[in-house]
N, C-alpha and C. Protein backbone atom coordinates (compact mmCIF):
# COMPACT_ATOMS: atom_id res chain seq x y z
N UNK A 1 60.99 37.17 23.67
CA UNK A 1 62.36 37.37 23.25
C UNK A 1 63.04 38.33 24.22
N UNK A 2 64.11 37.97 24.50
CA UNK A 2 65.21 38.74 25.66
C UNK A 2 65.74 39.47 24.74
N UNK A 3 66.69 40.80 25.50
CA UNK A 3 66.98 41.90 24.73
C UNK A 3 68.71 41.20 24.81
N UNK A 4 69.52 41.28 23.97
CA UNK A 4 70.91 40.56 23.91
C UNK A 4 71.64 41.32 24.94
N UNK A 5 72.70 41.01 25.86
CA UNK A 5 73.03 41.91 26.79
C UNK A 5 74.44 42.52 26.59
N UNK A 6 74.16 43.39 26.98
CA UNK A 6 75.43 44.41 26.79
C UNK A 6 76.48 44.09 26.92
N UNK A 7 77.19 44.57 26.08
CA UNK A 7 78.85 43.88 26.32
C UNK A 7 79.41 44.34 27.34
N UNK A 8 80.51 43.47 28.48
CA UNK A 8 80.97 43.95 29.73
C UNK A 8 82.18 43.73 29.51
N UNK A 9 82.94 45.10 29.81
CA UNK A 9 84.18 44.97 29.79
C UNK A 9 84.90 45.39 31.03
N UNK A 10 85.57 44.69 31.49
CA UNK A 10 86.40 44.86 33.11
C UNK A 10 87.48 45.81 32.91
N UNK A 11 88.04 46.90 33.66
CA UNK A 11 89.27 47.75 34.11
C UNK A 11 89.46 46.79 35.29
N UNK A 12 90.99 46.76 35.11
CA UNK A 12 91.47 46.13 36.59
C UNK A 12 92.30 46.70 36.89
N UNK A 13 92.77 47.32 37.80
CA UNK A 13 93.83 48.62 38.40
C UNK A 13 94.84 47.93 38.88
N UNK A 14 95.32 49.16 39.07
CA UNK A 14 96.96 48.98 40.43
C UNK A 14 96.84 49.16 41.63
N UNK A 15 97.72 48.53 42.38
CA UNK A 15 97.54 48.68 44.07
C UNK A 15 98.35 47.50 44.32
N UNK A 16 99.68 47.34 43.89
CA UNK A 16 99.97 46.06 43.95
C UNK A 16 99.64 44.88 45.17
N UNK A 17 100.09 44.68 46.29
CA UNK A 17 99.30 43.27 46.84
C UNK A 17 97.74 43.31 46.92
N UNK A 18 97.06 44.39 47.09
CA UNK A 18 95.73 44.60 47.19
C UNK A 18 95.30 44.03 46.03
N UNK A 19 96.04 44.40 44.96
CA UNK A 19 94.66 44.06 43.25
C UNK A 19 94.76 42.72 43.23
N UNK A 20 95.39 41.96 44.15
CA UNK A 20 94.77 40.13 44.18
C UNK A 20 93.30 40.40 44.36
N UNK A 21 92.78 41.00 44.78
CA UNK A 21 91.68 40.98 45.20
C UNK A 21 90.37 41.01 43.68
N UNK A 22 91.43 41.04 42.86
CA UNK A 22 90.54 41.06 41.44
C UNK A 22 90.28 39.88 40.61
N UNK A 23 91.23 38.96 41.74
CA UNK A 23 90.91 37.58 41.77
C UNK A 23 88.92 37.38 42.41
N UNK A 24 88.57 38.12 43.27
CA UNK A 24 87.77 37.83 44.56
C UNK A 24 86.53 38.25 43.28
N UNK A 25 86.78 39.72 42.73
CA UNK A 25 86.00 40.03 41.83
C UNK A 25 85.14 39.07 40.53
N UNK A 26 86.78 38.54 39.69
CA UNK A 26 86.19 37.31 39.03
C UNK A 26 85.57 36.30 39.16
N UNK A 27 85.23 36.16 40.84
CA UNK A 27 85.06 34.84 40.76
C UNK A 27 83.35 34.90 41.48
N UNK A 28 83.25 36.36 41.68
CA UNK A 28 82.02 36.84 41.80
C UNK A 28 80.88 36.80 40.74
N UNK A 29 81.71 37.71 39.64
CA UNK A 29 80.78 37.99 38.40
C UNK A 29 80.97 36.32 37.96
N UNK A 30 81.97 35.89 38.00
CA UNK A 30 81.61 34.06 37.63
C UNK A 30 80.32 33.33 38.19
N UNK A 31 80.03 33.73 39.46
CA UNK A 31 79.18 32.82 40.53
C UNK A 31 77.93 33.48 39.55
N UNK A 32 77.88 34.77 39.11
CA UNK A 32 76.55 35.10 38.87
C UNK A 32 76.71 35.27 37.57
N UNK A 33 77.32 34.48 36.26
CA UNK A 33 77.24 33.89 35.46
C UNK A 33 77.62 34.86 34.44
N UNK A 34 77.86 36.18 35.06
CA UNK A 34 78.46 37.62 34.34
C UNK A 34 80.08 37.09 33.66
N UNK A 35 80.48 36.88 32.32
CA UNK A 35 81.42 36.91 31.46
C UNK A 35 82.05 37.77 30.76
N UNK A 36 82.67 38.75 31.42
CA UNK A 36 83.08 39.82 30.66
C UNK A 36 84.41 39.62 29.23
N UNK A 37 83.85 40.23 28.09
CA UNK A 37 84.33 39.72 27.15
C UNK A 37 85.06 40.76 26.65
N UNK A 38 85.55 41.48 27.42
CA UNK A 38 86.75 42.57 26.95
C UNK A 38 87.42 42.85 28.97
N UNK A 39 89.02 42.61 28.65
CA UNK A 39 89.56 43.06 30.13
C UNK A 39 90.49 43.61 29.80
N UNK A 40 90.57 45.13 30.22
CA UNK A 40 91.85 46.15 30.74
C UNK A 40 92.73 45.88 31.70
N UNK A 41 94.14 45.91 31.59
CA UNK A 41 94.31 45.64 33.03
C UNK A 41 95.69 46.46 33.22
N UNK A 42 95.77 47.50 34.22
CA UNK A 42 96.95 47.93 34.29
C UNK A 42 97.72 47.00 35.79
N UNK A 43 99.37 47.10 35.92
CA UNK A 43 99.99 46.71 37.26
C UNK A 43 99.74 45.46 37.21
N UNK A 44 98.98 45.30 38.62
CA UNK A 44 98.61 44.04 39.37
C UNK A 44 97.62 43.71 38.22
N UNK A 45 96.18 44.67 38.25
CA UNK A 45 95.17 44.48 37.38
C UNK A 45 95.41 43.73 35.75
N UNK A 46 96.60 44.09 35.02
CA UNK A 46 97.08 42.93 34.21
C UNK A 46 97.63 42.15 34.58
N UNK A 47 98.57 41.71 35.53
CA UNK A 47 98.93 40.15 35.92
C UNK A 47 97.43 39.52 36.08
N UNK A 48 96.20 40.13 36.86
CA UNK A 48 95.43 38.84 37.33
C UNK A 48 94.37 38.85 35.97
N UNK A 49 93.93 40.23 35.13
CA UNK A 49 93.77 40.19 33.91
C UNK A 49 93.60 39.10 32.98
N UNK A 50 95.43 39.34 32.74
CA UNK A 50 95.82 38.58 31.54
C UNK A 50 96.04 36.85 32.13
N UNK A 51 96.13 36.44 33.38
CA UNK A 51 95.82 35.31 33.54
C UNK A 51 94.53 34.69 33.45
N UNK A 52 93.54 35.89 33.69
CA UNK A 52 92.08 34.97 33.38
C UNK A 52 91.94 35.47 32.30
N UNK A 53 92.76 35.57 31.91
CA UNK A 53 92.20 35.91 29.86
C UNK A 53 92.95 34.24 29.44
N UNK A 54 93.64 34.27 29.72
CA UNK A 54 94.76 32.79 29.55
C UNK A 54 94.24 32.08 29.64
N UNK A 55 92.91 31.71 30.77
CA UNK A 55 92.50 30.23 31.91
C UNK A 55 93.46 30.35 32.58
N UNK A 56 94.15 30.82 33.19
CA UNK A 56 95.04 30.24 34.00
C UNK A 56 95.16 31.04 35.74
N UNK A 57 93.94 31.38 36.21
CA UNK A 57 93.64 32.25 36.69
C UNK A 57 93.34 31.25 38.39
N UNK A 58 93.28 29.89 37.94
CA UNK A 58 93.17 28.77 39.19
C UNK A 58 94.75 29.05 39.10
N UNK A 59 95.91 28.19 38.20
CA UNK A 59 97.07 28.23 38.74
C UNK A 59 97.11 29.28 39.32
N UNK A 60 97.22 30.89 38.95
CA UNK A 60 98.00 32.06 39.59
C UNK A 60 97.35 32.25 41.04
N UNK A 61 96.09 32.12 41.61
CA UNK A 61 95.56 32.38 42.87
C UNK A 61 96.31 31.25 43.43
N UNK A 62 96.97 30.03 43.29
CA UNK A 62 96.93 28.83 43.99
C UNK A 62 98.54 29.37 44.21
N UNK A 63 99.17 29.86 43.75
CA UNK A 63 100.74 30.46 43.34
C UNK A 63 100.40 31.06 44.49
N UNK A 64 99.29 32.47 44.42
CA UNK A 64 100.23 33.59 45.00
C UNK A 64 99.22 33.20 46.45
N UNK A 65 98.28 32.23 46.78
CA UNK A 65 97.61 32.06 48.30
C UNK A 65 98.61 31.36 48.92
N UNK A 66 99.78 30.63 48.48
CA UNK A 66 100.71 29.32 49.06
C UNK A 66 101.85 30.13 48.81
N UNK A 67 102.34 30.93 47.96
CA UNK A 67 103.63 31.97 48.67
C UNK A 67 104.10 32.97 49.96
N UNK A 68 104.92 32.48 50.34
CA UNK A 68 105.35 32.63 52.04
C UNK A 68 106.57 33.58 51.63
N UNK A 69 107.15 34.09 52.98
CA UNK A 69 107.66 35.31 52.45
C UNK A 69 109.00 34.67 52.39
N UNK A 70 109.56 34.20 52.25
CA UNK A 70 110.74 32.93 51.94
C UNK A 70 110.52 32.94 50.44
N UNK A 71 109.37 32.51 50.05
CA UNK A 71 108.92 32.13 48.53
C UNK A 71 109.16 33.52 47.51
N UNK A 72 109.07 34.64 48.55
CA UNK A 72 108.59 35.97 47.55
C UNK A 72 110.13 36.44 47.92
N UNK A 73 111.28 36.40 48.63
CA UNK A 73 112.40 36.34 49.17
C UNK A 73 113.26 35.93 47.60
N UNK A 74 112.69 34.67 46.97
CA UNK A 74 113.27 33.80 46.32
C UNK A 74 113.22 34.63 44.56
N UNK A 75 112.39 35.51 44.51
CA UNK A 75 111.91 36.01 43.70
C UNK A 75 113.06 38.12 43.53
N UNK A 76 113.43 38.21 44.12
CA UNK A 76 114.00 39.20 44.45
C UNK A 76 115.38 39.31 44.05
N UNK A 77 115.62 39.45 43.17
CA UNK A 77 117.04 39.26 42.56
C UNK A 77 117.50 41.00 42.19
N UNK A 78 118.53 41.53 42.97
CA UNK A 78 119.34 42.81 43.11
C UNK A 78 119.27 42.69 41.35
N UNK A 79 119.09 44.07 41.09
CA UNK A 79 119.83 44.92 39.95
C UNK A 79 120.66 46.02 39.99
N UNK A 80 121.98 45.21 40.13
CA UNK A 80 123.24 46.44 40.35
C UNK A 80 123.61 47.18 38.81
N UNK A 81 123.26 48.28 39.35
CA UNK A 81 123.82 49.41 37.95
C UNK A 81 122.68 49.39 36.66
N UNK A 82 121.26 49.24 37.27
CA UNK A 82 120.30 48.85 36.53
C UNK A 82 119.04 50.25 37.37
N UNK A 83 117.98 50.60 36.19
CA UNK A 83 117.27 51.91 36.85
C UNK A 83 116.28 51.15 37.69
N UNK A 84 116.22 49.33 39.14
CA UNK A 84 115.37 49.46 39.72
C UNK A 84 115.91 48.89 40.32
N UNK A 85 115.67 48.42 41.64
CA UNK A 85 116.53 47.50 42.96
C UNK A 85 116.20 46.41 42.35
N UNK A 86 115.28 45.36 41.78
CA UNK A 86 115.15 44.15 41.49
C UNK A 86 114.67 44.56 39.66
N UNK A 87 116.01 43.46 39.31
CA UNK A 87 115.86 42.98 37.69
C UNK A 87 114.35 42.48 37.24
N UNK A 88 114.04 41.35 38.24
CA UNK A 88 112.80 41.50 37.84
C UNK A 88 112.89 39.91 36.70
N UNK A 89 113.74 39.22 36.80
CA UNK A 89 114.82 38.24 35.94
C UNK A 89 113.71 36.51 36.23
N UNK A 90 113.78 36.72 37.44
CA UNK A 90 113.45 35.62 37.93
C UNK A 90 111.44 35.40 38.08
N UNK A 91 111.00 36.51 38.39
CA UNK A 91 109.87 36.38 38.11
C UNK A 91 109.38 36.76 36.43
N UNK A 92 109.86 37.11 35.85
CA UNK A 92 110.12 37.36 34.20
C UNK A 92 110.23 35.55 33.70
N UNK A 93 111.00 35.18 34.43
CA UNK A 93 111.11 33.91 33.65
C UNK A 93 109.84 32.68 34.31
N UNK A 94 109.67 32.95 35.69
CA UNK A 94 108.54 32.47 36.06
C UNK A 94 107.11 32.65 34.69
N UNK A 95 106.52 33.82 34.49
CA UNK A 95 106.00 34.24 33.78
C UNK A 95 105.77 33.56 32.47
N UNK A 96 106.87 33.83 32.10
CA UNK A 96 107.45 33.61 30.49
C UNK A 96 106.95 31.79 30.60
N UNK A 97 107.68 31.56 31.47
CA UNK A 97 106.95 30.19 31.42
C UNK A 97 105.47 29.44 31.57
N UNK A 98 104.95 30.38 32.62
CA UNK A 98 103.78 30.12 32.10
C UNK A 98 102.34 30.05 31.26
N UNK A 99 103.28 31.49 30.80
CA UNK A 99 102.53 32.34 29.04
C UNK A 99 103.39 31.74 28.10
N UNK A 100 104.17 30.99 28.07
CA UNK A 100 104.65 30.79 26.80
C UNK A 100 103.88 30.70 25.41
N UNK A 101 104.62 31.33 24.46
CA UNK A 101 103.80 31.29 23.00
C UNK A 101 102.31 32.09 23.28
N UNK A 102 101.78 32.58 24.19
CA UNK A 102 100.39 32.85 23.76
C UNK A 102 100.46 34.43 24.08
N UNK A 103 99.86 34.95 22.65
CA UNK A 103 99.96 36.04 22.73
C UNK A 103 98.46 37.33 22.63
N UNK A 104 98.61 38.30 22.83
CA UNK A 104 97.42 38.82 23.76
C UNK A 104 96.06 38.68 22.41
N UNK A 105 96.13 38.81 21.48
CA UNK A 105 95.91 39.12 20.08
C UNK A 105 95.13 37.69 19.78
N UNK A 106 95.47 36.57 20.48
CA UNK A 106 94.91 35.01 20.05
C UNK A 106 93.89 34.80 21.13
N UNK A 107 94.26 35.11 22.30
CA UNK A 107 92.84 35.26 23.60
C UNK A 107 91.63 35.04 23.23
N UNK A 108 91.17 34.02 24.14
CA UNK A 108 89.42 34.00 23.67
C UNK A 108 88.80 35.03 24.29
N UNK A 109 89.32 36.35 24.84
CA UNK A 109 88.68 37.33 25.22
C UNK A 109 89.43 38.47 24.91
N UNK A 110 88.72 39.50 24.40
CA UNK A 110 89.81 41.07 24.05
C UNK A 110 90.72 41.13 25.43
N UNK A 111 91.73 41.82 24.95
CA UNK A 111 92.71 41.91 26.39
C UNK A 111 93.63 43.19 25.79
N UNK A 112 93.52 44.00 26.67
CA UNK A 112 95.01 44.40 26.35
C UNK A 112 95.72 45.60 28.06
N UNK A 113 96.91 45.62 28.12
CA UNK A 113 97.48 46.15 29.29
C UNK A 113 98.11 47.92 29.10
N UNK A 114 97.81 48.45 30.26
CA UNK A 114 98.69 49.90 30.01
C UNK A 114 100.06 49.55 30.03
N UNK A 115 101.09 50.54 29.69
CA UNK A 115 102.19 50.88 30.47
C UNK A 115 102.59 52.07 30.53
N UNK A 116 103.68 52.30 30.58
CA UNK A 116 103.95 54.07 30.39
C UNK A 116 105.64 53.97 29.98
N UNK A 117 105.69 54.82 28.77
CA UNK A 117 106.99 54.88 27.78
C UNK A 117 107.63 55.26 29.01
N UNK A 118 108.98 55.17 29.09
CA UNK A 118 110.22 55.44 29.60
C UNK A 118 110.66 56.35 29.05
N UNK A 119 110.82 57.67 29.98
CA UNK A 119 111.75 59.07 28.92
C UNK A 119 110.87 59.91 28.70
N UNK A 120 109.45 59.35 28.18
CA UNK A 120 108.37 60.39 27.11
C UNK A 120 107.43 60.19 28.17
N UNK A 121 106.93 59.14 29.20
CA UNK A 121 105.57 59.41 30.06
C UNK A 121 104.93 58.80 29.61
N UNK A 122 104.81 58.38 27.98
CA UNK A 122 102.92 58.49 27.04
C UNK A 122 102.58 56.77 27.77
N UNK A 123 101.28 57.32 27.80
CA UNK A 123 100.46 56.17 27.57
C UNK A 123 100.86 54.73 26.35
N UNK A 124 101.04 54.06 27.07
CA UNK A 124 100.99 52.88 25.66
C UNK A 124 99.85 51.67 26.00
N UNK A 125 99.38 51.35 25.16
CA UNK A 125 98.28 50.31 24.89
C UNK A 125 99.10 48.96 24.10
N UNK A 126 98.69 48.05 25.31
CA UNK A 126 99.70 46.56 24.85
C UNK A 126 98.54 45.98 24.59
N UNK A 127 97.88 46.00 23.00
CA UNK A 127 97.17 45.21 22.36
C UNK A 127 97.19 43.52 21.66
N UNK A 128 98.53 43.51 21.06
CA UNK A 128 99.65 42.71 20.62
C UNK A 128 100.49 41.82 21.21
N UNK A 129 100.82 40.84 20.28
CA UNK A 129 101.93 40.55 21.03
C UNK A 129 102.38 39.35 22.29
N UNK A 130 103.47 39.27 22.75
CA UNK A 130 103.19 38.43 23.73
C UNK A 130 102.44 38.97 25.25
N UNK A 131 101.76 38.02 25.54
CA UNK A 131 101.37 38.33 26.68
C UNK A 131 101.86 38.52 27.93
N UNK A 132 103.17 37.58 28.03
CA UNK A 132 104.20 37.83 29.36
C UNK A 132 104.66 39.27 29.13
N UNK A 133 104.81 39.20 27.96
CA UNK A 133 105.69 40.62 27.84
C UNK A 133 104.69 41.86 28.45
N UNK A 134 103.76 41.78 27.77
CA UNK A 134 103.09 42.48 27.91
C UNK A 134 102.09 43.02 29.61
N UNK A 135 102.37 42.06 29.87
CA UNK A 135 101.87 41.75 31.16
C UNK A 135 103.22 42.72 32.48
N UNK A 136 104.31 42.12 31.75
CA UNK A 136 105.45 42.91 32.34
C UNK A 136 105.76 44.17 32.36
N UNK A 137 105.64 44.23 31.34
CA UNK A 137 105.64 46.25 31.08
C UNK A 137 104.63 46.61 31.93
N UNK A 138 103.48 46.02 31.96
CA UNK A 138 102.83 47.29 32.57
C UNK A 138 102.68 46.87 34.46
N UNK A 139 103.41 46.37 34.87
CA UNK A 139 103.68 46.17 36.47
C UNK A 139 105.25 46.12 37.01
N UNK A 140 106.05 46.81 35.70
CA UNK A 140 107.51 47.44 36.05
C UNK A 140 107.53 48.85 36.80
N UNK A 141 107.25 48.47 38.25
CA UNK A 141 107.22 49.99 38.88
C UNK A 141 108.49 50.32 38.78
N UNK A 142 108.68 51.84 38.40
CA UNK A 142 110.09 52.29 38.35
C UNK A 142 110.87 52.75 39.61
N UNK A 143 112.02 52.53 40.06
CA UNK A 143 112.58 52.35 41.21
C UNK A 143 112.29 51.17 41.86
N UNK A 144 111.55 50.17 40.99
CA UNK A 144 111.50 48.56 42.00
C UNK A 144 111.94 47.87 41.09
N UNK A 145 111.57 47.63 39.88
CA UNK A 145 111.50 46.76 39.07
C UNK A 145 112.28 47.61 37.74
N UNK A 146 113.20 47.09 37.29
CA UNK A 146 113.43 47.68 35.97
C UNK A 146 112.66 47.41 34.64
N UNK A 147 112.50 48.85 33.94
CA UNK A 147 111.76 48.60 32.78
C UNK A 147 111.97 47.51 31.64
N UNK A 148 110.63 47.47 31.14
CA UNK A 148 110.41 45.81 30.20
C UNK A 148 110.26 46.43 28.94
N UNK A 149 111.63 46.02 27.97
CA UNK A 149 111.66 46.49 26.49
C UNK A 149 110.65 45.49 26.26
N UNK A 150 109.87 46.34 25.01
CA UNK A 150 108.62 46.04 24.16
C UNK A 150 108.92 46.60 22.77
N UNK A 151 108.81 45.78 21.77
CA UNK A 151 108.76 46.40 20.10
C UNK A 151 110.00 47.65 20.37
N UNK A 152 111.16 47.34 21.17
CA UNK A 152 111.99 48.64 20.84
C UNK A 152 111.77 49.71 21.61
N UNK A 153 110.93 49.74 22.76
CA UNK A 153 110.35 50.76 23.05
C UNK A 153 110.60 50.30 24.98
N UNK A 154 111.44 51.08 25.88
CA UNK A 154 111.54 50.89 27.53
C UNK A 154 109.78 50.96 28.18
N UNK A 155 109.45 49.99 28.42
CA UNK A 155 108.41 50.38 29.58
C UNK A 155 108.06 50.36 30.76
N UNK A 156 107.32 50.64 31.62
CA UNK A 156 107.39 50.18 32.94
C UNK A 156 105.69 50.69 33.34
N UNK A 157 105.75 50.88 34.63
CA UNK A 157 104.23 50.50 35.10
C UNK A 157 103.08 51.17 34.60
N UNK A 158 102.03 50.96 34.12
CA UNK A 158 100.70 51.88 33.91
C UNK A 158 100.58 52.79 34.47
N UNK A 159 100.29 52.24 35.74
CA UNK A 159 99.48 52.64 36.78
C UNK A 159 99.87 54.39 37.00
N UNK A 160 101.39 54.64 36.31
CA UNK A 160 101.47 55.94 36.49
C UNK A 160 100.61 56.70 35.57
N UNK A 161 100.39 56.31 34.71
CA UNK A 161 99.63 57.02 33.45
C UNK A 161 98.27 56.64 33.49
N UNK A 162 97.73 55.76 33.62
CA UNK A 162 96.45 55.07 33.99
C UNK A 162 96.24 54.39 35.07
N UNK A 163 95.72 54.81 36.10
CA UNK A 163 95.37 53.78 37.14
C UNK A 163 94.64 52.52 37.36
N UNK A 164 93.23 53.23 36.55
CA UNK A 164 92.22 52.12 36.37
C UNK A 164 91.92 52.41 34.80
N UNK A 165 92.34 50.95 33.90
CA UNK A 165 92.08 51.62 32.19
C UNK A 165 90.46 51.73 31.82
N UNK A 166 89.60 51.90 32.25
CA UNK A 166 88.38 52.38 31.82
C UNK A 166 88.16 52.84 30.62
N UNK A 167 89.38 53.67 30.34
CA UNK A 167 89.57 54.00 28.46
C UNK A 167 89.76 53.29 27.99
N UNK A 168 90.90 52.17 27.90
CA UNK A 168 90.61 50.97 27.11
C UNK A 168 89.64 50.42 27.38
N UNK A 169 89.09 50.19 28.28
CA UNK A 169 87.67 49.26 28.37
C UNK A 169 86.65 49.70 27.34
N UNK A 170 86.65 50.94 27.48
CA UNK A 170 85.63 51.38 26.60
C UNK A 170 85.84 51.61 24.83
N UNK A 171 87.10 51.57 24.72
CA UNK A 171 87.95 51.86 23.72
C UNK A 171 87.52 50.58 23.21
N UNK A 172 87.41 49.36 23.92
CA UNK A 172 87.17 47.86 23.35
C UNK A 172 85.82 47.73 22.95
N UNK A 173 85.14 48.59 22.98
CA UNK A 173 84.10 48.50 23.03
C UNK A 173 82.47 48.05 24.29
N UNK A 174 83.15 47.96 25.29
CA UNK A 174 82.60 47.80 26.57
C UNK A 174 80.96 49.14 27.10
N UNK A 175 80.30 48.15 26.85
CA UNK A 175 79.14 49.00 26.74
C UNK A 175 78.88 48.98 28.81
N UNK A 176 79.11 48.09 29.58
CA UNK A 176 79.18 47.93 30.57
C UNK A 176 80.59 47.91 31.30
N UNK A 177 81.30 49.11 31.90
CA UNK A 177 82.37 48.80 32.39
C UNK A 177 82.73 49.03 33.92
């Protein structure tokens, strides 16, 4: 008899173009049959996160390996009289469309994203809820991207408050993180 194996739960950080690279990660612990059944993900680390919490983790690498800087050009929409240079409108609706209806709470794997309140600093834990949304708040860098209302509440990027969520990981119960 084998001993049952420890539960593994992933932190996936910020570093925005770099944390694609957490694509490279998944597909590692995939090759060697490692399934981690709880994922943190702040920034970047929840966009690629909450897409392989989704399945949808082939579309988003196939998105962002075939976007040219024309493509990411197209994505950049001014926010005049707004707290970030880009609204953030157009990749929001990109998103939205491809999370539609599924929300973090229904996942066949625990999931949840940092962000950081607007005004107050605090830590927030996006357990709930929709997943675009959620996904958004916590990779609204402030001064790039304007903050993503949630339940009533301004948010914007983790990564200031949490870099790598290791506390939620473990918070999920992640005996391996």
């Amino acid at each position: 008899m084998t001993a049952p194996r420890p539960a593994v739960a992933l932190a996936l950080g910020g570093g925005a173009a770099r944390g694609l690279a957490h694509i490279g990660v998944l597909r590692v612990l995939e090759k060697h049959g490692i399934r981690p059944t709880m994922v943190a993900g702040t920034s970047i680390g929840a966009v690629v996160g909450g897409m392989w919490a989704a399945g949808k983790l082939d579309a988003f690498e196939d998105w962002a390996l075939h976007l040219t800087k024309r493509g990411i050009l197209r994505y950049i929409d001014p926010a005049f009289a707004a707290p970030g240079l880009i609204s953030g409108k157009r990749l929001s609706d990109r998103l939205q469309m491809e999370l539609a209806g599924l929300e973090v709470e229904r996942l066949p794997v625990t999931f949840g994203t940092i962000a950081t309140e607007f005004g107050t600093g605090h830590e927030i834990w996006l357990t709930r809820g929709s997943l675009a949304d959620a996904i958004q708040a916590s990779y609204s860098l402030p001064g790039i991207f304007t903050p993503h209302k949630v339940g009533g509440r301004w948010l914007m990027d983790g990564a200031l408050v949490n870099p790598i969520p290791v506390s939620m990981a473990r918070a999920f119960g992640g005996m391996l993180v």
